[in-house]
PDB file of N, CA and C in Angstrom:
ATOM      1  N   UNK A   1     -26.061   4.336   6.192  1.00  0.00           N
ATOM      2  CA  UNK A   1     -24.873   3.504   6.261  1.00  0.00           C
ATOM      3  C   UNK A   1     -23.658   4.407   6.513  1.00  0.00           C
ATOM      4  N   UNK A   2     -22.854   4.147   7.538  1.00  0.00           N
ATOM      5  CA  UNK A   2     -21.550   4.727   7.803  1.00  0.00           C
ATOM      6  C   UNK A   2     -20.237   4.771   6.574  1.00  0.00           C
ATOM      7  N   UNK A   3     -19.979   5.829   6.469  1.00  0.00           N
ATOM      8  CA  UNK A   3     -18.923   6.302   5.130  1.00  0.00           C
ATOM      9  C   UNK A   3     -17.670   5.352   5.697  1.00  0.00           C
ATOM     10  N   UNK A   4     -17.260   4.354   4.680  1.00  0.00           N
ATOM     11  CA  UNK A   4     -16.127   4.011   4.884  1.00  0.00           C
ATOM     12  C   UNK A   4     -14.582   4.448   5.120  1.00  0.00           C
ATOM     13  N   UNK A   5     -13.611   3.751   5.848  1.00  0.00           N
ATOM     14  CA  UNK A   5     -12.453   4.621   5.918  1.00  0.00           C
ATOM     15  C   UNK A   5     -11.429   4.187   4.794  1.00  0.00           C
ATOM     16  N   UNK A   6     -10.761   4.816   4.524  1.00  0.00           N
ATOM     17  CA  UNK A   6      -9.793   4.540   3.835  1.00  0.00           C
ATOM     18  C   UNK A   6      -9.179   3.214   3.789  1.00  0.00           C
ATOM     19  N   UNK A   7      -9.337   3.056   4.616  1.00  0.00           N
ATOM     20  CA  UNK A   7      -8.184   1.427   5.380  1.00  0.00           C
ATOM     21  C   UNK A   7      -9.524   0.387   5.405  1.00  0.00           C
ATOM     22  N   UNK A   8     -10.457   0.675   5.305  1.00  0.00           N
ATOM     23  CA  UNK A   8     -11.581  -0.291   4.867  1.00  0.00           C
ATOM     24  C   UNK A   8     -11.992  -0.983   3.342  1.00  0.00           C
ATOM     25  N   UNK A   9     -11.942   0.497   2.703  1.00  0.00           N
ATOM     26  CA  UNK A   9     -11.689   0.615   1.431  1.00  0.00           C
ATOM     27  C   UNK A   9     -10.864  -0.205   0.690  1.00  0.00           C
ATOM     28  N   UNK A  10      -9.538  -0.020   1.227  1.00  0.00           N
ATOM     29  CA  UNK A  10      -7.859  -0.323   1.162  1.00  0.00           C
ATOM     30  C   UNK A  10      -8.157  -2.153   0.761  1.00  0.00           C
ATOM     31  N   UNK A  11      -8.494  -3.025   2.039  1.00  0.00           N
ATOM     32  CA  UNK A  11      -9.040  -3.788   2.642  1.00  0.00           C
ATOM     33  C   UNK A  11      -9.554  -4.242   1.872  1.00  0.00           C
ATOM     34  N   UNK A  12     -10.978  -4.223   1.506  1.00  0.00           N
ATOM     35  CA  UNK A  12     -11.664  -4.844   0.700  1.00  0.00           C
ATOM     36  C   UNK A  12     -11.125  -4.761  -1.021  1.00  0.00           C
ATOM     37  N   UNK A  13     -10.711  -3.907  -1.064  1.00  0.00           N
ATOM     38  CA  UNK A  13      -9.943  -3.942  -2.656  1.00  0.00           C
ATOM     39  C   UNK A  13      -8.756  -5.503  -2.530  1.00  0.00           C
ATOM     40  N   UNK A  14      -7.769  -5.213  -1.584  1.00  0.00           N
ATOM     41  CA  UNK A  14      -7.081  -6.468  -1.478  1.00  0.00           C
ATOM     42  C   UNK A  14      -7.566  -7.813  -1.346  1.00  0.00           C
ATOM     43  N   UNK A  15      -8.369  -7.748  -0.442  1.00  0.00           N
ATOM     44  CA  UNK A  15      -9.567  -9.496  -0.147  1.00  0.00           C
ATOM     45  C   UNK A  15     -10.206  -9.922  -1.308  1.00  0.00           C
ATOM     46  N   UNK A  16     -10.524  -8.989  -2.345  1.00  0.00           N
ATOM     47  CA  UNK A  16     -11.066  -9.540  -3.709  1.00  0.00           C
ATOM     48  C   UNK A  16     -10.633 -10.633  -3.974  1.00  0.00           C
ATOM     49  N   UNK A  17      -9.235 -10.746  -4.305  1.00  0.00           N
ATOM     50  CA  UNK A  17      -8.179 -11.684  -4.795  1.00  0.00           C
ATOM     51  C   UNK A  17      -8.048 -13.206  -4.232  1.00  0.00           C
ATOM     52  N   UNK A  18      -8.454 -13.059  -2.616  1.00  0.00           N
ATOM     53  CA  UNK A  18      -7.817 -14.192  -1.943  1.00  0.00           C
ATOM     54  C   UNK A  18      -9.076 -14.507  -0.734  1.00  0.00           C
ATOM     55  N   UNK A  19      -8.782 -15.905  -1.029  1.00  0.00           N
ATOM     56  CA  UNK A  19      -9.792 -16.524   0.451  1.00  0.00           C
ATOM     57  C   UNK A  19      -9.010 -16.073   1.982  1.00  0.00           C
ATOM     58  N   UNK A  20      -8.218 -15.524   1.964  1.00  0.00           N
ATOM     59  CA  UNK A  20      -7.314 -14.894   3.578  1.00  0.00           C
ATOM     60  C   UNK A  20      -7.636 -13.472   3.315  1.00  0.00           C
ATOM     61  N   UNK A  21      -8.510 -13.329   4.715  1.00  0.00           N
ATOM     62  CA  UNK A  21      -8.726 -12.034   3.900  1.00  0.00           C
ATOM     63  C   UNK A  21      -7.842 -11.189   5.345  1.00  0.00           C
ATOM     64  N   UNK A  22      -7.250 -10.138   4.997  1.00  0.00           N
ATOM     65  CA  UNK A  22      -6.694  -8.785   5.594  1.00  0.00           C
ATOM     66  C   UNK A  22      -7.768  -8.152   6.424  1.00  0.00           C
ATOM     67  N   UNK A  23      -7.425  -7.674   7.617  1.00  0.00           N
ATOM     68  CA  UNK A  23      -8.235  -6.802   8.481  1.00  0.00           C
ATOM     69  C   UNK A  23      -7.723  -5.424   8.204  1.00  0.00           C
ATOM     70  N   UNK A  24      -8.734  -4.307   8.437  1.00  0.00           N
ATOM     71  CA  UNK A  24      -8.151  -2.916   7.665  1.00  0.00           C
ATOM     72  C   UNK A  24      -6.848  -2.768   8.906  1.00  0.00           C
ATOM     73  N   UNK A  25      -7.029  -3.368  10.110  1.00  0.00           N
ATOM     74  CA  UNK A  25      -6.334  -3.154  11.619  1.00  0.00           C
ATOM     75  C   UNK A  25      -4.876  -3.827  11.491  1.00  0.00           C
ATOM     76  N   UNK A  26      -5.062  -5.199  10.422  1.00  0.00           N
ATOM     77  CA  UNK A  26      -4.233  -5.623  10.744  1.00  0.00           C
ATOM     78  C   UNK A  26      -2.983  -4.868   9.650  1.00  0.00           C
ATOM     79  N   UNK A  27      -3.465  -4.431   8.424  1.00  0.00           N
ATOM     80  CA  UNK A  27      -2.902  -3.781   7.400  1.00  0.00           C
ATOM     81  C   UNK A  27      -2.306  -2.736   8.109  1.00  0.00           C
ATOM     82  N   UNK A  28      -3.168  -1.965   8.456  1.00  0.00           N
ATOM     83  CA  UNK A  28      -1.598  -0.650   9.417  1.00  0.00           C
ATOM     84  C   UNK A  28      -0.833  -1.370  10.414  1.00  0.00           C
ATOM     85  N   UNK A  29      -1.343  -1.979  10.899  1.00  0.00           N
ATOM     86  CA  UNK A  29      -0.081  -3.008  11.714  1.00  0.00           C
ATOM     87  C   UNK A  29       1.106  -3.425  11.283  1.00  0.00           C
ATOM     88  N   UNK A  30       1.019  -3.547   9.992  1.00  0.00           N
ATOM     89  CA  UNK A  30       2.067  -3.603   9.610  1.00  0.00           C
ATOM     90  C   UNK A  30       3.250  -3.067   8.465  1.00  0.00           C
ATOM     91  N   UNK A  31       2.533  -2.075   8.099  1.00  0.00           N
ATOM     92  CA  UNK A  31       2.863  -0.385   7.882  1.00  0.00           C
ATOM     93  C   UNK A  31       3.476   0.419   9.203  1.00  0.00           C
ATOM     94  N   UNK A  32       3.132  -0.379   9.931  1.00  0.00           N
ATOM     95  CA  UNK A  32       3.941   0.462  11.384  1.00  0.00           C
ATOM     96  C   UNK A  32       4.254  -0.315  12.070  1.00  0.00           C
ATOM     97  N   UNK A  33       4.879  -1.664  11.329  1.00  0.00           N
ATOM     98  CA  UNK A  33       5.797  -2.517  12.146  1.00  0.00           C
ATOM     99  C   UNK A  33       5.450  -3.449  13.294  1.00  0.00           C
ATOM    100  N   UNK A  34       3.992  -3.493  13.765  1.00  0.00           N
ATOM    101  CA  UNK A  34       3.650  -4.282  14.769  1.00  0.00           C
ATOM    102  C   UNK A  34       3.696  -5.582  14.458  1.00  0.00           C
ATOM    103  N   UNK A  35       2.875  -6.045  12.898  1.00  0.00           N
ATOM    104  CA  UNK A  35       2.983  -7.337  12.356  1.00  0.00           C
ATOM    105  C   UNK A  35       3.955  -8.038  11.247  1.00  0.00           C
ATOM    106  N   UNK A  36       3.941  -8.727  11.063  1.00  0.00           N
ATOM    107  CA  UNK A  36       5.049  -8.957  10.117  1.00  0.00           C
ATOM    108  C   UNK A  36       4.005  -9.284   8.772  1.00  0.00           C
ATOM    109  N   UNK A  37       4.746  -8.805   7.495  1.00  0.00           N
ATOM    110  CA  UNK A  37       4.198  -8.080   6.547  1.00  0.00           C
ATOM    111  C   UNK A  37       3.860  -9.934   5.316  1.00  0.00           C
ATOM    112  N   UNK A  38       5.232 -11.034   5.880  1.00  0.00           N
ATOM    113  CA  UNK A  38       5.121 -11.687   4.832  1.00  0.00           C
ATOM    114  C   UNK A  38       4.179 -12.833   4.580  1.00  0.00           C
ATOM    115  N   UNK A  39       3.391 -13.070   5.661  1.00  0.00           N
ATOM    116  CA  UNK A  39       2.050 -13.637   5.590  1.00  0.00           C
ATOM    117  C   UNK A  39       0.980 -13.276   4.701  1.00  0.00           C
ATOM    118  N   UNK A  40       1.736 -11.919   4.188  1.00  0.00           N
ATOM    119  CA  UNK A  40       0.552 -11.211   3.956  1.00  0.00           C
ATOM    120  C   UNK A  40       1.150 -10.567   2.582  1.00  0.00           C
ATOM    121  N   UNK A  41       1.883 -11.198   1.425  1.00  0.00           N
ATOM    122  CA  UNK A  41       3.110 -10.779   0.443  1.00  0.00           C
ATOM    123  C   UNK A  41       1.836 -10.579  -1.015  1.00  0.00           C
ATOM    124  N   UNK A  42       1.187 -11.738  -1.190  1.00  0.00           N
ATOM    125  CA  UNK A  42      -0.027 -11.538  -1.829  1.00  0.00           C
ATOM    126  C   UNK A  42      -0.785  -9.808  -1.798  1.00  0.00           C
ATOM    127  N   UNK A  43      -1.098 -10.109  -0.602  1.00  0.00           N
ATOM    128  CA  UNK A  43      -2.027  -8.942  -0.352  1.00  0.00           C
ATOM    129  C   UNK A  43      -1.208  -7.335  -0.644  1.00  0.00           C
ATOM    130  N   UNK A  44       0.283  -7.404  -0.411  1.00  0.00           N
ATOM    131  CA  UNK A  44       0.773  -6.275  -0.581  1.00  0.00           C
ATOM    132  C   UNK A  44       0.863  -6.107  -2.252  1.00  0.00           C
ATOM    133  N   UNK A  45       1.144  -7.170  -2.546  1.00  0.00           N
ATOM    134  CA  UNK A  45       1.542  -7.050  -4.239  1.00  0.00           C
ATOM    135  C   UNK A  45       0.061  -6.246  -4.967  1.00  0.00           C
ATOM    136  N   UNK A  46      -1.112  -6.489  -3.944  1.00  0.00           N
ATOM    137  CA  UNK A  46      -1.788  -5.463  -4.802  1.00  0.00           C
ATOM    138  C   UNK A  46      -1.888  -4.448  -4.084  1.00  0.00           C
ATOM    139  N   UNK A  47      -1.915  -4.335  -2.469  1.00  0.00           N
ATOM    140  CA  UNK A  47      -1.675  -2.800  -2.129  1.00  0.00           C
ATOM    141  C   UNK A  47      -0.916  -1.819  -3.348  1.00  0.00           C
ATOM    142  N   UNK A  48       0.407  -2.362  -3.348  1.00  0.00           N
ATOM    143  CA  UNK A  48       1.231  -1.258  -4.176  1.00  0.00           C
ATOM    144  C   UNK A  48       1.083  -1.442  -5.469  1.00  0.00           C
ATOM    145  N   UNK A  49       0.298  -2.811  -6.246  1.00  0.00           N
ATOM    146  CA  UNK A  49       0.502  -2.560  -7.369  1.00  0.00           C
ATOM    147  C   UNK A  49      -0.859  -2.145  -7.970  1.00  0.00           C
ATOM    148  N   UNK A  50      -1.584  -2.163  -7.855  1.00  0.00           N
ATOM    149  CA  UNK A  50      -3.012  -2.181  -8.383  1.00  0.00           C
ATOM    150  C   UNK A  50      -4.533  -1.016  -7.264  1.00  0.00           C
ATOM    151  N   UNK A  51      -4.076  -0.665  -6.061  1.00  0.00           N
ATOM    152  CA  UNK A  51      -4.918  -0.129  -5.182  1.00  0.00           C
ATOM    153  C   UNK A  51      -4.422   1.501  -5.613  1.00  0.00           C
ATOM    154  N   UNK A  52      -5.128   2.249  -5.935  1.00  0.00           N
ATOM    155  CA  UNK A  52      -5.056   3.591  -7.204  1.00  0.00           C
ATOM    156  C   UNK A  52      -4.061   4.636  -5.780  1.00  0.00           C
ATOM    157  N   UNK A  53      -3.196   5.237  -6.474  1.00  0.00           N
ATOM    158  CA  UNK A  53      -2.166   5.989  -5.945  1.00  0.00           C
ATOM    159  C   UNK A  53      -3.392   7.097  -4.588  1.00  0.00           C
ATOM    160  N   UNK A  54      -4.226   7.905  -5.069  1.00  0.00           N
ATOM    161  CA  UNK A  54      -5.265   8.783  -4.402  1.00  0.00           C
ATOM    162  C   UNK A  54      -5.541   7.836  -3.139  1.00  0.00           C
ATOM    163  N   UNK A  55      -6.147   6.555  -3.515  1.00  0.00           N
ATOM    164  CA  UNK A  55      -6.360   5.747  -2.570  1.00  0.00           C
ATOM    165  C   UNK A  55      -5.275   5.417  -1.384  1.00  0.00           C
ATOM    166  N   UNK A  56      -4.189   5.204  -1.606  1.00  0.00           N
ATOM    167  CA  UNK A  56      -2.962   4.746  -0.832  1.00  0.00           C
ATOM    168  C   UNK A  56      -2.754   6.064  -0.396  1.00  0.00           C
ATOM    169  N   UNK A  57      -2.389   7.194  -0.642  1.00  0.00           N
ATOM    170  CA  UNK A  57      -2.789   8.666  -0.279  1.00  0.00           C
ATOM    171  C   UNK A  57      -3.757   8.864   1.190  1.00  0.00           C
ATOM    172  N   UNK A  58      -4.605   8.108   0.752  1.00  0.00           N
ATOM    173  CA  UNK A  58      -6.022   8.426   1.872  1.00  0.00           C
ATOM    174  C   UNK A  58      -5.898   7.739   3.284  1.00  0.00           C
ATOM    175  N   UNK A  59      -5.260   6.923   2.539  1.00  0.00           N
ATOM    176  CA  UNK A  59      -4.791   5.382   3.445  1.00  0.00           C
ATOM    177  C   UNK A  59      -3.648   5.904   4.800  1.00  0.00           C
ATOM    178  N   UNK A  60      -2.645   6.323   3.640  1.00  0.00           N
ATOM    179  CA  UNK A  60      -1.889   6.949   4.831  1.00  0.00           C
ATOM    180  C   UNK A  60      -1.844   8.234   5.720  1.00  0.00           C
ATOM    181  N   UNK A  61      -2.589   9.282   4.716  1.00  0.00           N
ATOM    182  CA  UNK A  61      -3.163  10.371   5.803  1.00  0.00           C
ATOM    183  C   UNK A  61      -4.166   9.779   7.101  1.00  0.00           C
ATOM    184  N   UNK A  62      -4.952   9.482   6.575  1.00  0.00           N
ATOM    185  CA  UNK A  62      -6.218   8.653   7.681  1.00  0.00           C
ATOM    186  C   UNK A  62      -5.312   7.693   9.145  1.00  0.00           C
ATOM    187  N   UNK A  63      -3.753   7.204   8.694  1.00  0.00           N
ATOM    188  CA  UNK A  63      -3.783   6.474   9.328  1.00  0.00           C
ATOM    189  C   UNK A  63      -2.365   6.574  10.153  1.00  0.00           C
ATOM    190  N   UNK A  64      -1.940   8.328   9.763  1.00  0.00           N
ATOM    191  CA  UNK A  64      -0.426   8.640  10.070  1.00  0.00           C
ATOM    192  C   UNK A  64       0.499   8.158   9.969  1.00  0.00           C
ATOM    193  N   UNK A  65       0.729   7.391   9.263  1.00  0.00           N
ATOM    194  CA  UNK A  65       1.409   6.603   7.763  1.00  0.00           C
ATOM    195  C   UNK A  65       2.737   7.593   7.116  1.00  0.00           C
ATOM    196  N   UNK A  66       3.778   7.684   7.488  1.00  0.00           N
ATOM    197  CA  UNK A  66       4.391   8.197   6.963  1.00  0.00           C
ATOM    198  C   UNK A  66       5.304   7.510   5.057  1.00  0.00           C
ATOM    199  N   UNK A  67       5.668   7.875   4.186  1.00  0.00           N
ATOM    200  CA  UNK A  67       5.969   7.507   3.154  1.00  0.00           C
ATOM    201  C   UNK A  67       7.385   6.570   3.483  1.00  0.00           C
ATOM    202  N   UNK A  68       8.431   7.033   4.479  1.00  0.00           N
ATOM    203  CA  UNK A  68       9.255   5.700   5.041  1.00  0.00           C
ATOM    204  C   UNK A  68       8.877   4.137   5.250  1.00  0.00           C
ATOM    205  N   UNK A  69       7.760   4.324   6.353  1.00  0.00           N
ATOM    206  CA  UNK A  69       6.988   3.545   7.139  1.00  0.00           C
ATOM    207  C   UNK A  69       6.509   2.317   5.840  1.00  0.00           C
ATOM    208  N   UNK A  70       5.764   3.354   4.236  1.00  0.00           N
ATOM    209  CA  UNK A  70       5.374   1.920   3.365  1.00  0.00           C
ATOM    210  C   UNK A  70       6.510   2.027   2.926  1.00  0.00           C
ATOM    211  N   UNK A  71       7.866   2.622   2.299  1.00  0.00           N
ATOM    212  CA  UNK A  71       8.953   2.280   1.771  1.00  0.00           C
ATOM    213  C   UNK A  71       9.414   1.264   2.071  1.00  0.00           C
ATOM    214  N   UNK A  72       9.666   1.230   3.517  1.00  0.00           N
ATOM    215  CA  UNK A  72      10.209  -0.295   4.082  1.00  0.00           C
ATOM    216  C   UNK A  72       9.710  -1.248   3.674  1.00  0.00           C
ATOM    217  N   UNK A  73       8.002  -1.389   3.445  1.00  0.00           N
ATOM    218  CA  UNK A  73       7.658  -2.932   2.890  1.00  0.00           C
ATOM    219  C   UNK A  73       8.379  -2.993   1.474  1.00  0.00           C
ATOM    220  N   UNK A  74       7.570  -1.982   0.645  1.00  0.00           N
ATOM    221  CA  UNK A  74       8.183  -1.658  -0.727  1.00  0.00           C
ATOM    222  C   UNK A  74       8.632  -2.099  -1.315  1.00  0.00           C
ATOM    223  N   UNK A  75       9.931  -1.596  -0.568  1.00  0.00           N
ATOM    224  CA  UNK A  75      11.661  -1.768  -0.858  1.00  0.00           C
ATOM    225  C   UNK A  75      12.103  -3.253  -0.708  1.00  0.00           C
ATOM    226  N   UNK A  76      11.552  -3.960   0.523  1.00  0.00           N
ATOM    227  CA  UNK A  76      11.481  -5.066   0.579  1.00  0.00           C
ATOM    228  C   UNK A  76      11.171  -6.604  -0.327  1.00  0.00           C
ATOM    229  N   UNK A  77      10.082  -5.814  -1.069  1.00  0.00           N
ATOM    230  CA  UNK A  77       9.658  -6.885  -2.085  1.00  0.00           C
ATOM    231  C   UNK A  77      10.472  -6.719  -3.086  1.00  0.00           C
ATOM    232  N   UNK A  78       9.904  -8.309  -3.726  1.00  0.00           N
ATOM    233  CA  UNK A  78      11.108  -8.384  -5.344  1.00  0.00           C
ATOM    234  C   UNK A  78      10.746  -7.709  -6.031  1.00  0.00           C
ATOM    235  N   UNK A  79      11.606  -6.567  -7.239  1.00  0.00           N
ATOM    236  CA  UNK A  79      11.296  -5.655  -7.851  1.00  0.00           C
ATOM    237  C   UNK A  79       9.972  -6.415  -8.867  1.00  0.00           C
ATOM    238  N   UNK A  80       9.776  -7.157  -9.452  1.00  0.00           N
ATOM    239  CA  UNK A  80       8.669  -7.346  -9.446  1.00  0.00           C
ATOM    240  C   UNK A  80       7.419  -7.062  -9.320  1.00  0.00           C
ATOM    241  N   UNK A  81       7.055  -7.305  -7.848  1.00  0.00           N
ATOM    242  CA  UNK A  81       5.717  -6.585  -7.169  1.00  0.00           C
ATOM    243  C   UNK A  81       6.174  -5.279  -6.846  1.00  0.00           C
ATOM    244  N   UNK A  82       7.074  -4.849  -6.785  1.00  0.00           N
ATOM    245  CA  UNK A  82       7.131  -3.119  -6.373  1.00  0.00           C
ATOM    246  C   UNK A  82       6.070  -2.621  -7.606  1.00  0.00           C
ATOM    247  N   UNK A  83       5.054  -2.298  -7.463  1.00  0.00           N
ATOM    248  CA  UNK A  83       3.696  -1.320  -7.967  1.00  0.00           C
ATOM    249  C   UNK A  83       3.949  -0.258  -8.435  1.00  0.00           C
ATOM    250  N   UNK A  84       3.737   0.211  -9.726  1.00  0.00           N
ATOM    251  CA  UNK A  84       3.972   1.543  -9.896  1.00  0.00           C
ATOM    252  C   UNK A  84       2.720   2.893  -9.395  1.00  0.00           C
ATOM    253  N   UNK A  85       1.901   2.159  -8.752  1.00  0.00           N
ATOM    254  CA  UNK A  85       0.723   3.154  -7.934  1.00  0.00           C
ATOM    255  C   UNK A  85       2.111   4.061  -6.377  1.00  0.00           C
ATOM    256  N   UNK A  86       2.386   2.787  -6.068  1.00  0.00           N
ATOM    257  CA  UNK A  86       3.593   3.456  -4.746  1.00  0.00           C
ATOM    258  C   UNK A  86       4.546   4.241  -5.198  1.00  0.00           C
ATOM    259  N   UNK A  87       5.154   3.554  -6.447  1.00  0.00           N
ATOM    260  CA  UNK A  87       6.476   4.191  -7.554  1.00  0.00           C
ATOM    261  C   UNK A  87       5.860   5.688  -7.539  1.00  0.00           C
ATOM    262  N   UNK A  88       5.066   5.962  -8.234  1.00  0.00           N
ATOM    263  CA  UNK A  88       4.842   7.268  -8.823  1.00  0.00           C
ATOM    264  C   UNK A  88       4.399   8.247  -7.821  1.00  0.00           C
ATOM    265  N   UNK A  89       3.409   7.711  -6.401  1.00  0.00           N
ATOM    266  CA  UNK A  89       3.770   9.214  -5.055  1.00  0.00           C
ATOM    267  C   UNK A  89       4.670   8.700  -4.575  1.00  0.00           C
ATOM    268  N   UNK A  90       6.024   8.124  -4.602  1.00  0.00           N
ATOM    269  CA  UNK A  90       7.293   8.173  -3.648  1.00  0.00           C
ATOM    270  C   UNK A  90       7.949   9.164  -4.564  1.00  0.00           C
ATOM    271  N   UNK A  91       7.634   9.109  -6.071  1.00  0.00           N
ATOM    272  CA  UNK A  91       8.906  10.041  -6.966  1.00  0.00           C
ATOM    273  C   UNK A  91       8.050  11.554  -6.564  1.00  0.00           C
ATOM    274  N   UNK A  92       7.344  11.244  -6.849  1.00  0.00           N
ATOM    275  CA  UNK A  92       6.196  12.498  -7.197  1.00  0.00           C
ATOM    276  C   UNK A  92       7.303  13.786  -5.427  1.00  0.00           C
ATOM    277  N   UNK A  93       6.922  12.523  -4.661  1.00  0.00           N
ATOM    278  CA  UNK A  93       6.566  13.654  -3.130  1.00  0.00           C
ATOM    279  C   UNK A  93       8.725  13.514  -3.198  1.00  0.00           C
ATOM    280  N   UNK A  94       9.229  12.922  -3.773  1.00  0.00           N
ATOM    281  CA  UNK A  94      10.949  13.227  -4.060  1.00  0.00           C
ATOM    282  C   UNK A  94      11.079  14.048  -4.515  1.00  0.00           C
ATOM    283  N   UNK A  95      10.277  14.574  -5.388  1.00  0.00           N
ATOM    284  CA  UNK A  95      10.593  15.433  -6.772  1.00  0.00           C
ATOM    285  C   UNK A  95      11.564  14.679  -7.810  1.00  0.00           C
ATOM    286  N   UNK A  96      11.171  13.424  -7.908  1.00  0.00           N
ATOM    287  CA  UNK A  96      11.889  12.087  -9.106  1.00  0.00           C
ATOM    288  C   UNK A  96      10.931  12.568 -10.221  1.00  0.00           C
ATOM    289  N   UNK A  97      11.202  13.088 -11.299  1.00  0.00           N
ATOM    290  CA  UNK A  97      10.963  13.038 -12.695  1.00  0.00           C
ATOM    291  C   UNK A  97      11.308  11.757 -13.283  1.00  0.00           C
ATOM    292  N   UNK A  98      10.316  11.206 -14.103  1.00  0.00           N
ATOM    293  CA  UNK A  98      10.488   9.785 -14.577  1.00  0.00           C
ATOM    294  C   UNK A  98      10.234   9.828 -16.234  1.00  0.00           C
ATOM    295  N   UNK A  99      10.778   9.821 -17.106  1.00  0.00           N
ATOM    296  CA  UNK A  99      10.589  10.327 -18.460  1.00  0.00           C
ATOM    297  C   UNK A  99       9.757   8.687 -19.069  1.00  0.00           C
ATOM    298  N   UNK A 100       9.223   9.199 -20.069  1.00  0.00           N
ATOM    299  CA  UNK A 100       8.739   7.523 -20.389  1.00  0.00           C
ATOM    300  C   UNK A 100       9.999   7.388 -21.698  1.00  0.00           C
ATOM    301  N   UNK A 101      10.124   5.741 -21.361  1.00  0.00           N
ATOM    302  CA  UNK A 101      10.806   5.600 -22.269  1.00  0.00           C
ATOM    303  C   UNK A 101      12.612   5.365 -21.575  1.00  0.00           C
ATOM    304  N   UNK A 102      12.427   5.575 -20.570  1.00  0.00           N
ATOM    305  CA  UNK A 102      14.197   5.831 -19.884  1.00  0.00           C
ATOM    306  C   UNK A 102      13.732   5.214 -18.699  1.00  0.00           C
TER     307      UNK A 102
END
């Protein structure tokens, strides 16, 4: 059996949740702006909140994904769904120290 890619991976972690399911193709699509992201607001709320930081890592090396490129969705959503899996490599690769408790 062929080793999965990152963005397959990615993919099937999100489709758990929902009868609409995400294509790994269509997910960088719109990480790089081809598709529009809010059809698809569900599916991000667990990209960033729940799909493990290493993973989203893999996701965007594999797929030349720059850390702007997911900021824009991100940033976009209601603080709410902003994920602390995205939170913690956007501070991390800032050099944002986050104390607990503050």
């Amino acid at each position: 059996m062929p080793k999965m890619t990152a963005a397959q991976c990615v993919a099937v972690s999100l489709n758990v949740s929902f009868k609409r399911l995400i294509s790994p193709e269509e997910l960088v699509k719109i990480f790089k702006k081809e598709a529009d992201w809010e059809p698809w607001i569900g599916h991000l709320d667990v990209f960033f909140g729940e799909v493990p930081s290493s993973m989203i890592k893999k996701f965007m090396a594999e797929n030349n994904l720059s850390l702007d490129q997911l900021s824009g969705i991100y940033d976009s959503l209601p603080p709410v769904w902003q994920g602390k899996a995205f939170r913690e490599i956007r501070d991390a690769t800032l050099g944002i120290s986050v104390q607990e408790g503050g």
